[in-house]
N, C-alpha and C. Protein backbone atom coordinates (compact mmCIF):
# COMPACT_ATOMS: atom_id res chain seq x y z
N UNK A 1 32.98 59.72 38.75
CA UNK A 1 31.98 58.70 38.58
C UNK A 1 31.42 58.82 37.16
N UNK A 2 31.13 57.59 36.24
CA UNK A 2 30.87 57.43 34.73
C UNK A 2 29.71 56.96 35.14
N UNK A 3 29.09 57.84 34.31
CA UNK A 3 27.20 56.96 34.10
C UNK A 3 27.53 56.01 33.25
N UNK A 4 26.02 55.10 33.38
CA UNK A 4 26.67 53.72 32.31
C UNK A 4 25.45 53.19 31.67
N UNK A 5 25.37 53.05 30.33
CA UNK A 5 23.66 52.87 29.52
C UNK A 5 23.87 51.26 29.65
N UNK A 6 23.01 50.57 29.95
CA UNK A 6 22.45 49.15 30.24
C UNK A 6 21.76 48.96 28.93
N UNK A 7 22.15 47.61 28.10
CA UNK A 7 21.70 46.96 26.82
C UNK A 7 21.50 45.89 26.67
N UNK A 8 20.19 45.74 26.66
CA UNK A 8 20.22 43.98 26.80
C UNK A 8 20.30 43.42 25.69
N UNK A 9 21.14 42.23 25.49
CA UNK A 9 21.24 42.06 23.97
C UNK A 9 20.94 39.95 24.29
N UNK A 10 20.11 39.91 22.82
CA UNK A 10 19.57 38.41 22.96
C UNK A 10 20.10 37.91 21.35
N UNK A 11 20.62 38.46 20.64
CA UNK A 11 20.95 38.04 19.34
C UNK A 11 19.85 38.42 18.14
N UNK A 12 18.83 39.05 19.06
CA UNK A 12 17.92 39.86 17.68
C UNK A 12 18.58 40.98 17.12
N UNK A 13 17.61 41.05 16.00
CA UNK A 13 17.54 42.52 15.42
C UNK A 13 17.61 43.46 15.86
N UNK A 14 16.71 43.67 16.88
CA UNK A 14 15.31 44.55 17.55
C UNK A 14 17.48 45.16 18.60
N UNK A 15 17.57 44.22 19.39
CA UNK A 15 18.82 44.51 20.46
C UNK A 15 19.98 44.76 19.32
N UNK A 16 20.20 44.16 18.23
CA UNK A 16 21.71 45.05 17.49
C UNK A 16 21.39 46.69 17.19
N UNK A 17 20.03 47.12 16.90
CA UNK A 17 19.49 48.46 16.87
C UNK A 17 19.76 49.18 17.62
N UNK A 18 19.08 48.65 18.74
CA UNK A 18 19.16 49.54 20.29
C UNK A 18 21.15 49.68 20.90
N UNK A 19 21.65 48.34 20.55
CA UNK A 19 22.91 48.55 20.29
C UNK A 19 23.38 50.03 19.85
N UNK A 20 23.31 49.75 18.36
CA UNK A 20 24.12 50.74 17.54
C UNK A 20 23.67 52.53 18.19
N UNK A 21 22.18 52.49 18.50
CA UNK A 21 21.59 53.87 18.97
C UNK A 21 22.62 54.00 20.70
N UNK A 22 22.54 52.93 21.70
CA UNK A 22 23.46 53.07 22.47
C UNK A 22 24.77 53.42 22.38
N UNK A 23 25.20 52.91 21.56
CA UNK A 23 26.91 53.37 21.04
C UNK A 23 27.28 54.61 21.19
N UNK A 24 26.36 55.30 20.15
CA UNK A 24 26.29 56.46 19.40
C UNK A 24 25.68 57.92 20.40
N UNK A 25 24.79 57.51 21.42
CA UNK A 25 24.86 57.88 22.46
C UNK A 25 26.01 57.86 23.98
N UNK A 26 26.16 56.67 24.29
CA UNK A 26 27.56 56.78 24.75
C UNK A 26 28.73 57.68 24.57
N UNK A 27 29.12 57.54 23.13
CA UNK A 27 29.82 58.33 22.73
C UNK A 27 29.40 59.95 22.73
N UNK A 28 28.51 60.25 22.40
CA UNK A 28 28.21 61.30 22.60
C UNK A 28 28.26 62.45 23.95
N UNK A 29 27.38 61.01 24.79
CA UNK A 29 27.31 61.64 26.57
C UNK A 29 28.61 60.95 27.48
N UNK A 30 29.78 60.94 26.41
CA UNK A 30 30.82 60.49 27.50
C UNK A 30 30.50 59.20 28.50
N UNK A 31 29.75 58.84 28.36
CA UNK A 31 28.96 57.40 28.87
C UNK A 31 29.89 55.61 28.76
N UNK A 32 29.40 55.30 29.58
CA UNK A 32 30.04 53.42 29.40
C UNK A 32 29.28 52.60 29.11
N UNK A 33 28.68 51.79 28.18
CA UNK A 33 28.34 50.52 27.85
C UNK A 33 28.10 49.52 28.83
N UNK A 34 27.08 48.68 29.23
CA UNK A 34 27.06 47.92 29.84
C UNK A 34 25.91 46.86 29.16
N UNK A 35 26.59 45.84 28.12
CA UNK A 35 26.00 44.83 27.42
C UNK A 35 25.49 44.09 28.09
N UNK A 36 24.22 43.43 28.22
CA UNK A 36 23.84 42.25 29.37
C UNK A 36 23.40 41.12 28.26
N UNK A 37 23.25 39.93 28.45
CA UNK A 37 22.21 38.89 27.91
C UNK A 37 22.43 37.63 29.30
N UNK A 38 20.99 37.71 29.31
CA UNK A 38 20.74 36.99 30.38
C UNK A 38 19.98 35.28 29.62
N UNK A 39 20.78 34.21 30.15
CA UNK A 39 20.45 33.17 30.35
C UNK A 39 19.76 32.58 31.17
N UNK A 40 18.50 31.55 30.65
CA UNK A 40 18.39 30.41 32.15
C UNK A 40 19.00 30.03 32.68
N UNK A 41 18.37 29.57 34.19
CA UNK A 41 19.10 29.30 34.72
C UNK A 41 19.12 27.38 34.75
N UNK A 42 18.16 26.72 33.90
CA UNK A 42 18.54 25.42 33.74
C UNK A 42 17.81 25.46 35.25
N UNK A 43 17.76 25.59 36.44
CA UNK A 43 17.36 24.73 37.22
C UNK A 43 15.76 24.14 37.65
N UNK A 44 15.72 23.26 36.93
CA UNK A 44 14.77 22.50 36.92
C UNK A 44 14.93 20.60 37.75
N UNK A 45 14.02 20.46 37.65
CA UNK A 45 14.49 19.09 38.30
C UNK A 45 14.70 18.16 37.00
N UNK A 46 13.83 18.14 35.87
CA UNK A 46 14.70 17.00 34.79
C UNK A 46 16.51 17.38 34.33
N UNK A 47 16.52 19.30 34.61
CA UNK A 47 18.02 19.25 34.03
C UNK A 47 19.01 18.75 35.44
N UNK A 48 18.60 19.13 36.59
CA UNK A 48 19.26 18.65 37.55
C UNK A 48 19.41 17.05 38.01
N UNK A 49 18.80 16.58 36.94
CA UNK A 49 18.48 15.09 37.28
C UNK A 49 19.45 14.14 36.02
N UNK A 50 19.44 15.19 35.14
CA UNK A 50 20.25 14.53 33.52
C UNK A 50 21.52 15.34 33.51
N UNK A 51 22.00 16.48 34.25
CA UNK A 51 23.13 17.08 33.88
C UNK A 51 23.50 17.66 35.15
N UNK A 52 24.98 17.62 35.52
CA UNK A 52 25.72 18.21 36.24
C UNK A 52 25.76 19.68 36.42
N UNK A 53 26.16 20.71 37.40
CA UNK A 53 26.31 22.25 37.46
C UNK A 53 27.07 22.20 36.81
N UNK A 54 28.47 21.63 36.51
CA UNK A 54 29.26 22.16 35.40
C UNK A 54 29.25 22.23 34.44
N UNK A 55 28.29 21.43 33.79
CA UNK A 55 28.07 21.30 32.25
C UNK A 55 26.25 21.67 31.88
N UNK A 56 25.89 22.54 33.05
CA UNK A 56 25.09 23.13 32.92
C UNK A 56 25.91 24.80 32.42
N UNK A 57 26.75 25.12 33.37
CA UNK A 57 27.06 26.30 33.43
C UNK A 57 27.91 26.45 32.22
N UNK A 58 28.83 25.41 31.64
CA UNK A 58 29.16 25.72 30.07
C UNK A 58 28.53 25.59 28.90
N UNK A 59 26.89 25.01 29.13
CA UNK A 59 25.59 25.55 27.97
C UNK A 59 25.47 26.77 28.26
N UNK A 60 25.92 27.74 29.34
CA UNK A 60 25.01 28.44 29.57
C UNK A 60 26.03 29.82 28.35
N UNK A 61 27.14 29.35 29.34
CA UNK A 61 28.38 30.23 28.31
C UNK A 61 28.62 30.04 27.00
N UNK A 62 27.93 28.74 26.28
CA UNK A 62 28.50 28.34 25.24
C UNK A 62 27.32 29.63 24.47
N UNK A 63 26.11 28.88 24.96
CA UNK A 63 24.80 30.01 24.43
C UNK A 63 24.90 31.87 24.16
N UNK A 64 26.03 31.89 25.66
CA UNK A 64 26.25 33.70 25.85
C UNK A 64 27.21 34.18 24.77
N UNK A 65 28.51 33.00 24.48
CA UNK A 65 29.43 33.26 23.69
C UNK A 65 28.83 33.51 22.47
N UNK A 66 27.67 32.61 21.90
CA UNK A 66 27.01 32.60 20.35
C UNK A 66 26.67 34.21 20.17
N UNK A 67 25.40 34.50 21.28
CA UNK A 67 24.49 35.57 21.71
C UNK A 67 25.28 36.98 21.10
N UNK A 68 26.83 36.47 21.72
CA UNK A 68 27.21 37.89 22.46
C UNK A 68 28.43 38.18 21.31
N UNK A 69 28.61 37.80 20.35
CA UNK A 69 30.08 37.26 19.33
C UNK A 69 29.69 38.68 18.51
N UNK A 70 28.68 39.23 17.73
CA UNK A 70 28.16 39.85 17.16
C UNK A 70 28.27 41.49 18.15
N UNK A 71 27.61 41.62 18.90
CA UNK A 71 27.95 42.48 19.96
C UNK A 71 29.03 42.73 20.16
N UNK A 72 30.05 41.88 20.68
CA UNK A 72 31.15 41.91 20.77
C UNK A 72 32.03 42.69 19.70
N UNK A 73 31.70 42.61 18.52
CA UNK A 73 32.53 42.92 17.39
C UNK A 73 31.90 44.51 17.13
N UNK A 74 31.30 45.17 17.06
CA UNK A 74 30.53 45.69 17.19
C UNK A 74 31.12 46.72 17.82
N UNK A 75 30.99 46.52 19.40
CA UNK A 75 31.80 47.40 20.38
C UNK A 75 32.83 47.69 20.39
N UNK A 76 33.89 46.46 19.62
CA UNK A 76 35.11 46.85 19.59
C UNK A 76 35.34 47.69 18.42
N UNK A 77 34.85 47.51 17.24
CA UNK A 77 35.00 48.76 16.10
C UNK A 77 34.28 50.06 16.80
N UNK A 78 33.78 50.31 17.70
CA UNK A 78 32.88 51.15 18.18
C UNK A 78 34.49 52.24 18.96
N UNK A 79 34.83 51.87 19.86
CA UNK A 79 35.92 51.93 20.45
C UNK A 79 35.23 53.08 21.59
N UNK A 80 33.91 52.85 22.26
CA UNK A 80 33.25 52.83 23.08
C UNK A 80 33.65 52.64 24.20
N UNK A 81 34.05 52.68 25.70
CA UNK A 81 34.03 51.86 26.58
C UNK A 81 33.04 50.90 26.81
N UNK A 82 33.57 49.89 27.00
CA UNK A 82 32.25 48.76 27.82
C UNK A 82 32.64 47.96 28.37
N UNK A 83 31.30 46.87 29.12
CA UNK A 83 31.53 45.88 29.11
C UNK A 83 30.56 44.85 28.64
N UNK A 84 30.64 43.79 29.00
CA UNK A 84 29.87 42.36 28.34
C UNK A 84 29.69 41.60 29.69
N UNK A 85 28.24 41.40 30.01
CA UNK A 85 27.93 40.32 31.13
C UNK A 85 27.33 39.69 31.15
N UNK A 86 26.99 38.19 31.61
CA UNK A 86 26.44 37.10 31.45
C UNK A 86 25.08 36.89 32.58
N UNK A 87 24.11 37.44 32.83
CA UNK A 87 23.50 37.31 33.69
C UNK A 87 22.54 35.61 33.71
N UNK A 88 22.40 35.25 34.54
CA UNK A 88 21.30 34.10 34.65
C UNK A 88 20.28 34.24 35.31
N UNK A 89 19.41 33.62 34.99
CA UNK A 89 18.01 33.86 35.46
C UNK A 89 16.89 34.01 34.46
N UNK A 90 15.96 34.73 35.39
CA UNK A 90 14.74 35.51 34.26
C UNK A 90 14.85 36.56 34.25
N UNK A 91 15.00 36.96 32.83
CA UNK A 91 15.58 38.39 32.33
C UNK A 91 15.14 39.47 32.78
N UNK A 92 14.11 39.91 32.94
CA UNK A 92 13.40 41.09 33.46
C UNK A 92 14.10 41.29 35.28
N UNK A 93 14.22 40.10 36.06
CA UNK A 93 14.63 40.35 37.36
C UNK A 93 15.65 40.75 37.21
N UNK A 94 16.88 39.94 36.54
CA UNK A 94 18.44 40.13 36.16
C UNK A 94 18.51 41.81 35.81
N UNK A 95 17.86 42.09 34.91
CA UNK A 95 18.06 43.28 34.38
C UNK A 95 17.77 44.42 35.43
N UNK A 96 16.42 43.69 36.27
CA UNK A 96 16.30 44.78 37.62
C UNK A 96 17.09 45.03 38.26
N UNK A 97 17.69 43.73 38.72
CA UNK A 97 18.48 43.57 39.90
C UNK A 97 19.92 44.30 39.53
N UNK A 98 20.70 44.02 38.24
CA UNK A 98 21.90 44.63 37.72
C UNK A 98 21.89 46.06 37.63
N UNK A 99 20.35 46.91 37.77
CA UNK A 99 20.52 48.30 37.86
C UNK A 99 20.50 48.35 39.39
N UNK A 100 19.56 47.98 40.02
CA UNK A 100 19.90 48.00 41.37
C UNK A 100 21.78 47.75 42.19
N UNK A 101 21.87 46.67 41.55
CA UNK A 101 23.14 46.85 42.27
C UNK A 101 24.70 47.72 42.07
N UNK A 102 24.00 48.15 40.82
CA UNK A 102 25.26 49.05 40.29
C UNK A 102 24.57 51.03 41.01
N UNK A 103 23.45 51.40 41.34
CA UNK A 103 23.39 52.31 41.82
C UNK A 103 24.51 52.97 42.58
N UNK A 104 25.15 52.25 43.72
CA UNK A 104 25.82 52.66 44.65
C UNK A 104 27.39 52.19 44.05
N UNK A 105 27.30 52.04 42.73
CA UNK A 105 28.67 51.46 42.58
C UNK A 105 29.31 52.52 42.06
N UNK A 106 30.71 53.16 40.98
CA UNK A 106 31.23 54.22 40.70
C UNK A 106 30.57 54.32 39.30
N UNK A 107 30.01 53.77 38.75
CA UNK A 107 29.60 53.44 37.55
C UNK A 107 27.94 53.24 37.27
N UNK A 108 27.14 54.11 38.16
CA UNK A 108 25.73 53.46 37.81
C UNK A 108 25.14 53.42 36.91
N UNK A 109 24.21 52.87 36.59
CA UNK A 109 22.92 52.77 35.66
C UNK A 109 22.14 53.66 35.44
N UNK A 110 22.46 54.92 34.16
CA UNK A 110 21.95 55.84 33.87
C UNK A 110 20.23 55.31 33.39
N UNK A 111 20.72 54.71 32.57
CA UNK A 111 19.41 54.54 31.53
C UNK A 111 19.28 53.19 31.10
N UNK A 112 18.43 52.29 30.48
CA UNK A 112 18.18 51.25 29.82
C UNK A 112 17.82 51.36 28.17
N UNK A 113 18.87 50.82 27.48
CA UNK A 113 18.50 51.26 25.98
C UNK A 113 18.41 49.36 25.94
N UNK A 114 16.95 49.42 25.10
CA UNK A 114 16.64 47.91 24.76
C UNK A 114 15.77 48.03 23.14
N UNK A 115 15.84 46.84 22.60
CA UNK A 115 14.95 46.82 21.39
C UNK A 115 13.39 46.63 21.78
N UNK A 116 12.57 46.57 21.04
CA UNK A 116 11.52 46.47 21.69
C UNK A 116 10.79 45.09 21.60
N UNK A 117 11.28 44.59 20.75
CA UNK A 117 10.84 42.60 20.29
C UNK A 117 12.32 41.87 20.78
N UNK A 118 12.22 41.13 21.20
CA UNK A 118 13.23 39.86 21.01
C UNK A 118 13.44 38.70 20.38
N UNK A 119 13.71 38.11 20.99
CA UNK A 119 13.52 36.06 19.94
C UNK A 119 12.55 35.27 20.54
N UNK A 120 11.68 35.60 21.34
CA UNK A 120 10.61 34.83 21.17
C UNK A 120 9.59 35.14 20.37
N UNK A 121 9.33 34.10 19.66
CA UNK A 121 8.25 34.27 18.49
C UNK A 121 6.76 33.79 19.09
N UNK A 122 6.63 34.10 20.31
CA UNK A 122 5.18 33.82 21.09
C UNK A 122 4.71 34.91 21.58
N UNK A 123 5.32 35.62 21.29
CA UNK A 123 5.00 37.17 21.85
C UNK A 123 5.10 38.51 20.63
N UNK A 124 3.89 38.31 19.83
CA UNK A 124 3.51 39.12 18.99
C UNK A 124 2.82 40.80 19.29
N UNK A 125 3.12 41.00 20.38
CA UNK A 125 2.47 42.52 20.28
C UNK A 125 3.59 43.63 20.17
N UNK A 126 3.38 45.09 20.29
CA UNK A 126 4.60 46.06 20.18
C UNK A 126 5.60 45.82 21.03
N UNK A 127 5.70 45.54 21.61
CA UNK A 127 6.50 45.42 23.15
C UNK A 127 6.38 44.24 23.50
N UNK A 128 7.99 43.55 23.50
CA UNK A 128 7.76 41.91 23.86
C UNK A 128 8.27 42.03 25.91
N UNK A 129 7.80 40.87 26.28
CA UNK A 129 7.39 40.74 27.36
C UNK A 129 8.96 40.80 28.13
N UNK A 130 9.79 41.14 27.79
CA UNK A 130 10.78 41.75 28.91
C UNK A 130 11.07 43.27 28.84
N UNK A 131 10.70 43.69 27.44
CA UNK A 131 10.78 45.01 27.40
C UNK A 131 9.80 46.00 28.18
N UNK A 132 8.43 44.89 28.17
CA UNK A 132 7.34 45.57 28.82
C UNK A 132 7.46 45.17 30.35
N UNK A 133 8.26 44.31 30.84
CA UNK A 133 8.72 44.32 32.40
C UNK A 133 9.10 45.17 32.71
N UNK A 134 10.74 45.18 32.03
CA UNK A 134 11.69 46.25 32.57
C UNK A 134 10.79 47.35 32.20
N UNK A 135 10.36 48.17 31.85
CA UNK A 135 9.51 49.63 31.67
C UNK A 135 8.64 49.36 33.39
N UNK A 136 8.37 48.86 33.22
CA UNK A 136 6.80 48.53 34.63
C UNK A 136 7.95 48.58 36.02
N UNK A 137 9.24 47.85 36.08
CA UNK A 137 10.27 47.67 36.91
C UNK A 137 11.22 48.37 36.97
N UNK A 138 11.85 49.01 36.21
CA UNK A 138 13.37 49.50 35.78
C UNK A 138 13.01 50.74 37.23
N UNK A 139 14.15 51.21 37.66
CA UNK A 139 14.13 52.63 38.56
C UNK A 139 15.04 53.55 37.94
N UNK A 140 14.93 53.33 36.74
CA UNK A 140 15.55 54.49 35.63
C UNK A 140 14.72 54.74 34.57
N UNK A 141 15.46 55.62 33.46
CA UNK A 141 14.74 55.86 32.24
C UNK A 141 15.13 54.17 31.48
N UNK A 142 13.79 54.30 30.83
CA UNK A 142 14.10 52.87 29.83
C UNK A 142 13.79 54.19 28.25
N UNK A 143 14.73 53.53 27.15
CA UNK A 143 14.45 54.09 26.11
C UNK A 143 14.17 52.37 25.01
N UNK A 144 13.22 52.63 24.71
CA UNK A 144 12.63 51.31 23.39
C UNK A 144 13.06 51.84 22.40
N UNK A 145 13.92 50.71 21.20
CA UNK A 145 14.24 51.12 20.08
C UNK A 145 13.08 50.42 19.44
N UNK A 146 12.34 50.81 18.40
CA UNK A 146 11.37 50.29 17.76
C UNK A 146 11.52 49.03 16.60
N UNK A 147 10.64 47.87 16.32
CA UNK A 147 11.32 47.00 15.75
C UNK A 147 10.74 47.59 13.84
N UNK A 148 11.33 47.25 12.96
CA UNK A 148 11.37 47.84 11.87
C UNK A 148 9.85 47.34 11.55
């Protein structure tokens, strides 16, 4: 059984950091990668009213593909194990729920390595508001990479 560090990555700064410190740990503790960026989920009644599930669900990938292209490249010069997953929803649950369900799997959720700001620019304090979820939620260690 491989422990596995959980990274949530949104296309900031703050997450390519916590990235590179995950890597480098991984590697170190013989560890697996487990990249997340979690999307909305669009369901609302104006998007369900102007757009189809299918062409909801390829904004959603088109958005993860942008997100995740950078990461992606990243890991593979890394030569790290990992993987890359697309969660939907609201991030803080997704991120709960993806340690929860990997507990009992061969591969659980050692730890949470995250940046500590993201891309919303409405949330100005040390700790942006999913980082300060998952800490309050997570049933593991969370480690915050600090934003510069």
């Amino acid at each position: 059984m491989s422990k596995t560090i959980l990274v949530p990555i949104d296309g900031s700064k703050n997450a390519s950091k916590a990235l590179d410190w995950a890597i480098s740990l991984a590697k170190m503790a013989g560890m697996k990668l487990l990249a997340v960026n979690v999307q909305p989920s669009f369901h609302t009644v104006h998007a369900k009213a102007l757009f189809n599930h299918e062409d909801i669900e390829q904004y959603q990938q088109q958005l993860f593909n942008e997100v995740t292209e950078p990461a992606r490249a990243t890991l593979q010069q890394s030569d790290a194990q990992h993987e890359v997953k697309l969660l939907i929803g609201d991030a803080k649950n997704c991120i709960v729920q993806e340690i929860t369900d990997r507990q009992n799997s061969n591969s659980p959720v050692a730890m949470i390595v995250m940046g500590s700001r993201g891309t919303n620019p409405l949330f100005s304090g040390l700790l942006g508001s999913v980082s300060y979820a998952v800490i309050h939620s997570a049933i593991c260690p969370v480690t915050i990479i600090p934003h510069d």
